[in-house]
C-alpha atoms as a PDB file:
ATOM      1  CA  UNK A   1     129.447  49.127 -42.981  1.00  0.00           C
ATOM      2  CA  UNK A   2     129.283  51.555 -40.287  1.00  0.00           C
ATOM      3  CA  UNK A   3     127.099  54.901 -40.501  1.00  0.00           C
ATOM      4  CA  UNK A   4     128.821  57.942 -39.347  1.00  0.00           C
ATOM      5  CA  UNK A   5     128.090  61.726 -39.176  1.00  0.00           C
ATOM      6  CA  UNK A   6     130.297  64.118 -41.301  1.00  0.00           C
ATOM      7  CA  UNK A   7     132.294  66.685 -38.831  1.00  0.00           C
ATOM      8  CA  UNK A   8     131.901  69.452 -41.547  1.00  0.00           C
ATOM      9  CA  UNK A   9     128.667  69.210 -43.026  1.00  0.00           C
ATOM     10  CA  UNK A  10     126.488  66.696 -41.321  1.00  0.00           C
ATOM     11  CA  UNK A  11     125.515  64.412 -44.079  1.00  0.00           C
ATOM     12  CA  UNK A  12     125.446  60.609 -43.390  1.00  0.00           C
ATOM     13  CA  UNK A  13     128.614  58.893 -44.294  1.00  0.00           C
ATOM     14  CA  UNK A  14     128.811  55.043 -44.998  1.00  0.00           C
ATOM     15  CA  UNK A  15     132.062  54.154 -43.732  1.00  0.00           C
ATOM     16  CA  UNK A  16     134.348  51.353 -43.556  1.00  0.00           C
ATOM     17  CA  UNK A  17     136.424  52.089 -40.416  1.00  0.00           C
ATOM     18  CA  UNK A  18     135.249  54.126 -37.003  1.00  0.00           C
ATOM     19  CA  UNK A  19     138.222  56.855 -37.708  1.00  0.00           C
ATOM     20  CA  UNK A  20     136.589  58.033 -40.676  1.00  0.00           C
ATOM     21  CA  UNK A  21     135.243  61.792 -40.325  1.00  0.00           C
ATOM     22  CA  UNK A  22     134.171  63.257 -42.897  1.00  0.00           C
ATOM     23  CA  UNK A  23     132.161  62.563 -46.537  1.00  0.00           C
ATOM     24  CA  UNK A  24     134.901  63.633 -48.554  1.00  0.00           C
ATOM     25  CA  UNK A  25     138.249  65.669 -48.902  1.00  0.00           C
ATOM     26  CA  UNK A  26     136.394  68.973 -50.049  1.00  0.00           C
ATOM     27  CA  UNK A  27     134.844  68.765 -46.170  1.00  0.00           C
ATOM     28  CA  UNK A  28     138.051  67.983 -44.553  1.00  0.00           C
ATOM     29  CA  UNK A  29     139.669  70.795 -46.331  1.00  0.00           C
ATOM     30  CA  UNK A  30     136.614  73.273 -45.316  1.00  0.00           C
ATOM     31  CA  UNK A  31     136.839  71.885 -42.058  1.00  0.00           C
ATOM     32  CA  UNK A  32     140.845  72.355 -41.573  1.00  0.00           C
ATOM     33  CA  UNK A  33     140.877  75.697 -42.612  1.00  0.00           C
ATOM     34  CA  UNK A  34     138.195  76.523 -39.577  1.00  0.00           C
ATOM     35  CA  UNK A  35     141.218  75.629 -37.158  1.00  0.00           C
ATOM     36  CA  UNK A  36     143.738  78.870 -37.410  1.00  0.00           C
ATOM     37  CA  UNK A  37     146.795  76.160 -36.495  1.00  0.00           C
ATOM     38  CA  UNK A  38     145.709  74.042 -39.769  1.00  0.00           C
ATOM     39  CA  UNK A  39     144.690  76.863 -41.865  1.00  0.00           C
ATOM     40  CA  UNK A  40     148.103  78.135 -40.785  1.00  0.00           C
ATOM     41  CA  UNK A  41     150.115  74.886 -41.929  1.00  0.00           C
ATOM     42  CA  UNK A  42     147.737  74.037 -45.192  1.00  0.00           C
ATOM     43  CA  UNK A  43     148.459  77.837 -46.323  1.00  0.00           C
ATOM     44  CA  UNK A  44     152.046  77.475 -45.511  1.00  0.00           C
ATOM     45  CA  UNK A  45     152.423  74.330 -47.729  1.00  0.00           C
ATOM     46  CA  UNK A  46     150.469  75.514 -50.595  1.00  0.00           C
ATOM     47  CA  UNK A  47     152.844  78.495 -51.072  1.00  0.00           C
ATOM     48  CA  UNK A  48     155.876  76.142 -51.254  1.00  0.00           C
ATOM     49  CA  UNK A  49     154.172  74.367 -53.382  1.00  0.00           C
ATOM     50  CA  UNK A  50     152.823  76.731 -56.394  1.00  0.00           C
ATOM     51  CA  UNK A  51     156.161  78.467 -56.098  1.00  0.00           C
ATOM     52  CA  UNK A  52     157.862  75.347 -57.016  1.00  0.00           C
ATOM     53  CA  UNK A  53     159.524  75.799 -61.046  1.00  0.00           C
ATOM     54  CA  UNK A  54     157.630  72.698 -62.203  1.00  0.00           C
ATOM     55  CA  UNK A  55     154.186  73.537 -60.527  1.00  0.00           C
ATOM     56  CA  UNK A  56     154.385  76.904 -62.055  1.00  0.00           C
ATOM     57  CA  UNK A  57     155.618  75.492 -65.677  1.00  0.00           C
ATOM     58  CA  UNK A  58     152.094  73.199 -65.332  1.00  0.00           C
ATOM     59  CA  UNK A  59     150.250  75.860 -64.272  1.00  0.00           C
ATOM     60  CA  UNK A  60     150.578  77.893 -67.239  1.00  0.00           C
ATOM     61  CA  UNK A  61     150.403  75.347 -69.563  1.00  0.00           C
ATOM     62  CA  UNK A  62     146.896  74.870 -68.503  1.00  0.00           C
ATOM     63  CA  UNK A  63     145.573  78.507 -68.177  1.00  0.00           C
ATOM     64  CA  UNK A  64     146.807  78.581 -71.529  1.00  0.00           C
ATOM     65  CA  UNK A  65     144.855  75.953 -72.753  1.00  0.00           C
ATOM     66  CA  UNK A  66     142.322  76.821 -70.538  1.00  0.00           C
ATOM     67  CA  UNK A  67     142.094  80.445 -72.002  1.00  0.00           C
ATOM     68  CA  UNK A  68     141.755  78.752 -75.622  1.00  0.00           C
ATOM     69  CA  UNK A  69     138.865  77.047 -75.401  1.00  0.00           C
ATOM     70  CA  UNK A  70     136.032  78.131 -77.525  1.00  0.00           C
ATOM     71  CA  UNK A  71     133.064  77.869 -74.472  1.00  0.00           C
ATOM     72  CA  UNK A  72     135.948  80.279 -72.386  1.00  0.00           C
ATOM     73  CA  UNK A  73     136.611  82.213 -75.121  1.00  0.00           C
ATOM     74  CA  UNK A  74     132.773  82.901 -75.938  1.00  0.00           C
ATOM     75  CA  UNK A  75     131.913  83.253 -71.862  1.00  0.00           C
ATOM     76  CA  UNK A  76     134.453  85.902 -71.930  1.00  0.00           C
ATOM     77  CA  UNK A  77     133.687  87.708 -74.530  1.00  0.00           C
ATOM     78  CA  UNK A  78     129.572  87.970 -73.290  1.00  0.00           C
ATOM     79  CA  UNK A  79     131.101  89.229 -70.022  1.00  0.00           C
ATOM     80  CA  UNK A  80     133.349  91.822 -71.557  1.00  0.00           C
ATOM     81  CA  UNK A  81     130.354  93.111 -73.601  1.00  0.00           C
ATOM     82  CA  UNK A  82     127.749  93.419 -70.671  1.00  0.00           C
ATOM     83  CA  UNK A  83     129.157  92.551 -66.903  1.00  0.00           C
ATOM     84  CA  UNK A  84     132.128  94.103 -67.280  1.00  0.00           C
ATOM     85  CA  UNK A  85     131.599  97.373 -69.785  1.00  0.00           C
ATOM     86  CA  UNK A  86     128.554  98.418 -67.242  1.00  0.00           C
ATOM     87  CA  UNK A  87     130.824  98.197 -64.423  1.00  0.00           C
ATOM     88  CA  UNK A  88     133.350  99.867 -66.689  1.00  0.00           C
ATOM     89  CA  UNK A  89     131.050 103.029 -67.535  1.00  0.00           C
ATOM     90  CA  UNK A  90     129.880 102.892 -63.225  1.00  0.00           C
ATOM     91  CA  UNK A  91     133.283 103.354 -62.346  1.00  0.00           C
ATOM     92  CA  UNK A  92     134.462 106.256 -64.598  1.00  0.00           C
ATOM     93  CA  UNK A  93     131.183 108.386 -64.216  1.00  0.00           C
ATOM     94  CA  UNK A  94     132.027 108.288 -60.207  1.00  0.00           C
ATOM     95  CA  UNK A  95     135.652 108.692 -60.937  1.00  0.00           C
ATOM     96  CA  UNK A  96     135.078 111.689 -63.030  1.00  0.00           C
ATOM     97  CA  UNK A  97     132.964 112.856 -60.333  1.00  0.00           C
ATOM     98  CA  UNK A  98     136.043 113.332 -57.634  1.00  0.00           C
ATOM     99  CA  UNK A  99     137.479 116.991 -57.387  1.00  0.00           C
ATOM    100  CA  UNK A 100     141.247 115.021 -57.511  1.00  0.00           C
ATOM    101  CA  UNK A 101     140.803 113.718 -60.837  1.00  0.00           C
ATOM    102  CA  UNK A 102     139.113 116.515 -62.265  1.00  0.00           C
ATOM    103  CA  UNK A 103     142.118 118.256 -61.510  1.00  0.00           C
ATOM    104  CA  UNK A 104     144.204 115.913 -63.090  1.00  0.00           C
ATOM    105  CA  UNK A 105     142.202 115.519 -66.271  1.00  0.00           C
ATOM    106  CA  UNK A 106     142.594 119.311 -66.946  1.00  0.00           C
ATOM    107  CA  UNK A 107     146.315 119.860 -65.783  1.00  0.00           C
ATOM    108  CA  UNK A 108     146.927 116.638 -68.522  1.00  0.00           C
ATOM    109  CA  UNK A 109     144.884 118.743 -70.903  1.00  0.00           C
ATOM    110  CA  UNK A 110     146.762 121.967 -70.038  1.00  0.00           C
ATOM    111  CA  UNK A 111     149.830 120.209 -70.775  1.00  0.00           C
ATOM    112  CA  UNK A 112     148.540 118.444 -74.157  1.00  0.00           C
ATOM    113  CA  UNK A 113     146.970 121.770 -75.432  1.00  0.00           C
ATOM    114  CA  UNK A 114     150.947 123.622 -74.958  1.00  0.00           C
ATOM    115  CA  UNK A 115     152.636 120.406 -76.702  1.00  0.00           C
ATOM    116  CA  UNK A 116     150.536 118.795 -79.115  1.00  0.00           C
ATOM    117  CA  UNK A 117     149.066 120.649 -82.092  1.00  0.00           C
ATOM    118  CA  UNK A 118     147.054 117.938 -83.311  1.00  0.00           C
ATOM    119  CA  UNK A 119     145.322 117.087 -80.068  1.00  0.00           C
ATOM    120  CA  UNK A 120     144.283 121.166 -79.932  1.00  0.00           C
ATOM    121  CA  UNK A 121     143.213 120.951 -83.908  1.00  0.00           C
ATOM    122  CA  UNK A 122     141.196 117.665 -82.963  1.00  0.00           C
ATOM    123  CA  UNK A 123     139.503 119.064 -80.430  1.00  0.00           C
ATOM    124  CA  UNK A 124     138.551 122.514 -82.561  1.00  0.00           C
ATOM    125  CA  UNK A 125     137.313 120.258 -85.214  1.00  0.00           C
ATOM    126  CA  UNK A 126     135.018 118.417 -82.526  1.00  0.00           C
ATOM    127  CA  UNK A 127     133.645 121.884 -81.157  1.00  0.00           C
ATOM    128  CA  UNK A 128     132.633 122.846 -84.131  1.00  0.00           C
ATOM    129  CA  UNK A 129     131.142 119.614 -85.191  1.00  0.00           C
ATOM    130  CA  UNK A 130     128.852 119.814 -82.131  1.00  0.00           C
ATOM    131  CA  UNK A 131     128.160 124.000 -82.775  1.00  0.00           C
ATOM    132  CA  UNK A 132     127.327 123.473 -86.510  1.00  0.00           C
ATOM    133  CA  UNK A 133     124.711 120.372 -85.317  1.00  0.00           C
ATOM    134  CA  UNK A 134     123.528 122.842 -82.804  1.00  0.00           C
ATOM    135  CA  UNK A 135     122.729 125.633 -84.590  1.00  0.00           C
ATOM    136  CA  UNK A 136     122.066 124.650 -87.632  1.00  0.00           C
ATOM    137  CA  UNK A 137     120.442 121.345 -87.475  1.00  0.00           C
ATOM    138  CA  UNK A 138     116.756 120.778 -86.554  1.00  0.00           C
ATOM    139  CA  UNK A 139     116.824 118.228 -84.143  1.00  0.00           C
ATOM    140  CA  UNK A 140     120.588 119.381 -82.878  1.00  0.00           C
ATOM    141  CA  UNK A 141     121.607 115.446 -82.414  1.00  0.00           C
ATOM    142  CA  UNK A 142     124.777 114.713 -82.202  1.00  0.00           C
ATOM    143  CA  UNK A 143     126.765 110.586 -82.679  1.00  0.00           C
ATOM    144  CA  UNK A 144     129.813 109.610 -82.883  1.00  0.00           C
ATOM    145  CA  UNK A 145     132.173 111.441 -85.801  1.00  0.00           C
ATOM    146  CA  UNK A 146     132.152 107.673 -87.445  1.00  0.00           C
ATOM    147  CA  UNK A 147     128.715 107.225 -87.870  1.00  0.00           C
ATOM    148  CA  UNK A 148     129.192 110.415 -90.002  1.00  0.00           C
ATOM    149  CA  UNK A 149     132.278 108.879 -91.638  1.00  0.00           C
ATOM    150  CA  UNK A 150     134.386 111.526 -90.407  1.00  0.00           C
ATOM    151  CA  UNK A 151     137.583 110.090 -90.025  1.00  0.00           C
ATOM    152  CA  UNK A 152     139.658 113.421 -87.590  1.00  0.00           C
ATOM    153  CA  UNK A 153     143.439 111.767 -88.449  1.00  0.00           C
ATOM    154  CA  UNK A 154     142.905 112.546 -92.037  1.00  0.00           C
ATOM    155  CA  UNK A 155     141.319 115.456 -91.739  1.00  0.00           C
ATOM    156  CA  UNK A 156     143.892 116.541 -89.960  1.00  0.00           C
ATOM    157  CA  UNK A 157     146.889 115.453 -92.046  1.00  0.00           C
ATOM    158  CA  UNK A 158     145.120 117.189 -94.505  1.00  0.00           C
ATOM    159  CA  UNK A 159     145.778 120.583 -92.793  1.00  0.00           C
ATOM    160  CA  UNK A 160     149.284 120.148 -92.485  1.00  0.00           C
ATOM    161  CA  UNK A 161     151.365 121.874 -92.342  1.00  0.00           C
ATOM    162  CA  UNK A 162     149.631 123.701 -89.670  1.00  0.00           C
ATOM    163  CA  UNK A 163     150.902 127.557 -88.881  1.00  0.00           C
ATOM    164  CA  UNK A 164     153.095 128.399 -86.850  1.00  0.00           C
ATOM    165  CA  UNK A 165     151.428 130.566 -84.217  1.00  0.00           C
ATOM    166  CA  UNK A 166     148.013 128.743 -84.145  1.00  0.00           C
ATOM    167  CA  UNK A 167     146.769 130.599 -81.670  1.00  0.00           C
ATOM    168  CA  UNK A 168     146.165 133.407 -84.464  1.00  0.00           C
ATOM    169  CA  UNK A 169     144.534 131.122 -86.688  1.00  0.00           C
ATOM    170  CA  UNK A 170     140.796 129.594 -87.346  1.00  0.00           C
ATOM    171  CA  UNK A 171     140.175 126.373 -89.198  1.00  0.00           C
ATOM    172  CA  UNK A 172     137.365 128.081 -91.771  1.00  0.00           C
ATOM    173  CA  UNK A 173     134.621 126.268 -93.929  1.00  0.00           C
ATOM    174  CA  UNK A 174     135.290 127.430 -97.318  1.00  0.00           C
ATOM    175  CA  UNK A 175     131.547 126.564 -97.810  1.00  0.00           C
ATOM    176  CA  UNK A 176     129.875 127.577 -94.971  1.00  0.00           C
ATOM    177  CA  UNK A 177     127.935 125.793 -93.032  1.00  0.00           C
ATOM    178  CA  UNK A 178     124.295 127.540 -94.358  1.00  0.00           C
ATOM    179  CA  UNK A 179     125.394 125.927 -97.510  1.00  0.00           C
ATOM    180  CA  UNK A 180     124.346 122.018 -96.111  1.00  0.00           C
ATOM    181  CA  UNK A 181     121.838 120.446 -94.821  1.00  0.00           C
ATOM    182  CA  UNK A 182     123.005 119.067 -91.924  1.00  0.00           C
ATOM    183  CA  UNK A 183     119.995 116.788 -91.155  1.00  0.00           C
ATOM    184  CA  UNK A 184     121.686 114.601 -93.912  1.00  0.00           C
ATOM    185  CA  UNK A 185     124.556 112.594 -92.714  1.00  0.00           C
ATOM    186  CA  UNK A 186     125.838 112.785 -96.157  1.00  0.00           C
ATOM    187  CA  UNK A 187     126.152 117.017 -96.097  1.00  0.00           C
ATOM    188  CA  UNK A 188     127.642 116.556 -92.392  1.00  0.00           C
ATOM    189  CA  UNK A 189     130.377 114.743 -93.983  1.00  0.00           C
ATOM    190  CA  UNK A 190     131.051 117.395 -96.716  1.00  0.00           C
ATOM    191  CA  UNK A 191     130.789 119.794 -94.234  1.00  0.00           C
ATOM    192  CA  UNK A 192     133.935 118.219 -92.890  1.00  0.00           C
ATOM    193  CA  UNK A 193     135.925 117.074 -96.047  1.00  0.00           C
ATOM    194  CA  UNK A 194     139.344 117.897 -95.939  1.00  0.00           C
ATOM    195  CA  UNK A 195     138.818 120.198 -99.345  1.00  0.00           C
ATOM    196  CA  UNK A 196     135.950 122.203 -97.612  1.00  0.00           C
ATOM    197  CA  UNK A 197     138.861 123.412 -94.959  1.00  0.00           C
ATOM    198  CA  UNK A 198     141.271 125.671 -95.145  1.00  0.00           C
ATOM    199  CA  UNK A 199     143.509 127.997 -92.535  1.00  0.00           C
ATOM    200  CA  UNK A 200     143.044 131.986 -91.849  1.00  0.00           C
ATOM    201  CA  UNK A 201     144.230 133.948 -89.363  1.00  0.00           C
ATOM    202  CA  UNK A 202     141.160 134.989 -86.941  1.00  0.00           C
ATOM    203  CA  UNK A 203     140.889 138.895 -88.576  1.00  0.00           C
ATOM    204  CA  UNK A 204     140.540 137.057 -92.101  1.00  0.00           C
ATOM    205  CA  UNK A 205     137.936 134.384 -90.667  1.00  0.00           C
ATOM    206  CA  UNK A 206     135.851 137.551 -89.185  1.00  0.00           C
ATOM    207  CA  UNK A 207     135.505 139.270 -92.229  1.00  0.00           C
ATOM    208  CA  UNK A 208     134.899 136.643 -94.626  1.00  0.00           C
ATOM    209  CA  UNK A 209     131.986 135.407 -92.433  1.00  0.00           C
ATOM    210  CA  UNK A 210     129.389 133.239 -93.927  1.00  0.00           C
ATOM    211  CA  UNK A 211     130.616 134.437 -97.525  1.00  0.00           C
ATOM    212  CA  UNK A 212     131.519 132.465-100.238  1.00  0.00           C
ATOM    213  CA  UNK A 213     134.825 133.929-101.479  1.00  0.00           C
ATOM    214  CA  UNK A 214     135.458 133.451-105.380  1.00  0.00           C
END
């Protein structure tokens, strides 16, 4: 047994013959890809050969089974939930940031707001979700619409149809809002209930005020 010196790493090597250079192929490969003429050639070949039908056919076979593993599955999902969401939420607050897609995001909302009545409607009923928490509501917090089961989609159905020139039209609270307590998530979600809605044009709304009409 002869004792050599690795060429990569420098570990000790018990080998059988003098040509032997390295501890094992993991250094050799390491150790090729140092030489630009072997990284060259070793890159070269491995293209030809993952391109190759039946490499490719194996290939997937295994990153599917791979990807179906329970311990993958489960790694995955922890990473989705805390690597990955607060990179998520980094990105977008610096994205937001830029003056280019701040332009954007209102040209898309100019657009949306000209085309699509129930994305204006949806956003009316948000506004005034946030105003009536504001004013009227000690602490002013304001969640999500779910956690006051608020669901906007039927809400909105239940306005249909919707008038024609809604421009000239308020969604009003045929209770108003002095009427709840809206420290109660219970009254927020009255507040909101489809039969508590109704249409009238903005001259109508005005007058009516905070009145109960009989």
């Amino acid at each position: 047994m002869i004792i050599k010196i690795c060429e990569f790493c420098g570990n000790k090597i018990e080998a059988k013959s003098k040509s032997r250079q390295f501890c094992n192929r993991s250094c050799r490969g390491k150790y090729d890809r140092k030489i630009p003429e072997r990284r060259k050639i070793i890159e070269e070949y491995q293209k030809e050969y993952l391109n190759r039908p039946e490499i490719k056919k194996r290939q997937k076979k295994w990153q599917r089974q791979y990807n179906h593993r329970p311990e993958i599955k489960e790694k995955r999902r922890i990473l989705a939930i805390t690597k990955y969401r607060e990179r998520k939420i980094k990105y977008w607050k610096e994205y937001w940031k830029r003056p280019e897609a701040r332009l954007k995001i209102l040209e898309r909302e100019r657009i949306k707001r000209k085309t699509d009545k129930r994305y204006v409607i949806a956003d009316r009923l948000r506004k005034s979700l946030r105003h009536a928490l504001d004013k009227y509501s000690k602490t002013g917090k304001i969640m999500n619409s779910r956690k006051y089961g608020i669901n906007w989609k039927i809400v909105i159905e239940k306005l249909e149809p919707f008038p024609k020139n809604i421009k000239n039209f308020e969604i009003d609270y045929i209770l108003p809002l002095r009427s709840f307590n809206l420290t109660k998530i219970k009254e927020v979600r009255k507040v909101f209930d489809p039969s508590n809605l109704q249409w009238l044009t903005i001259e109508e709304n005005r007058k009516k005020g905070g009145k109960i009409l009989t």
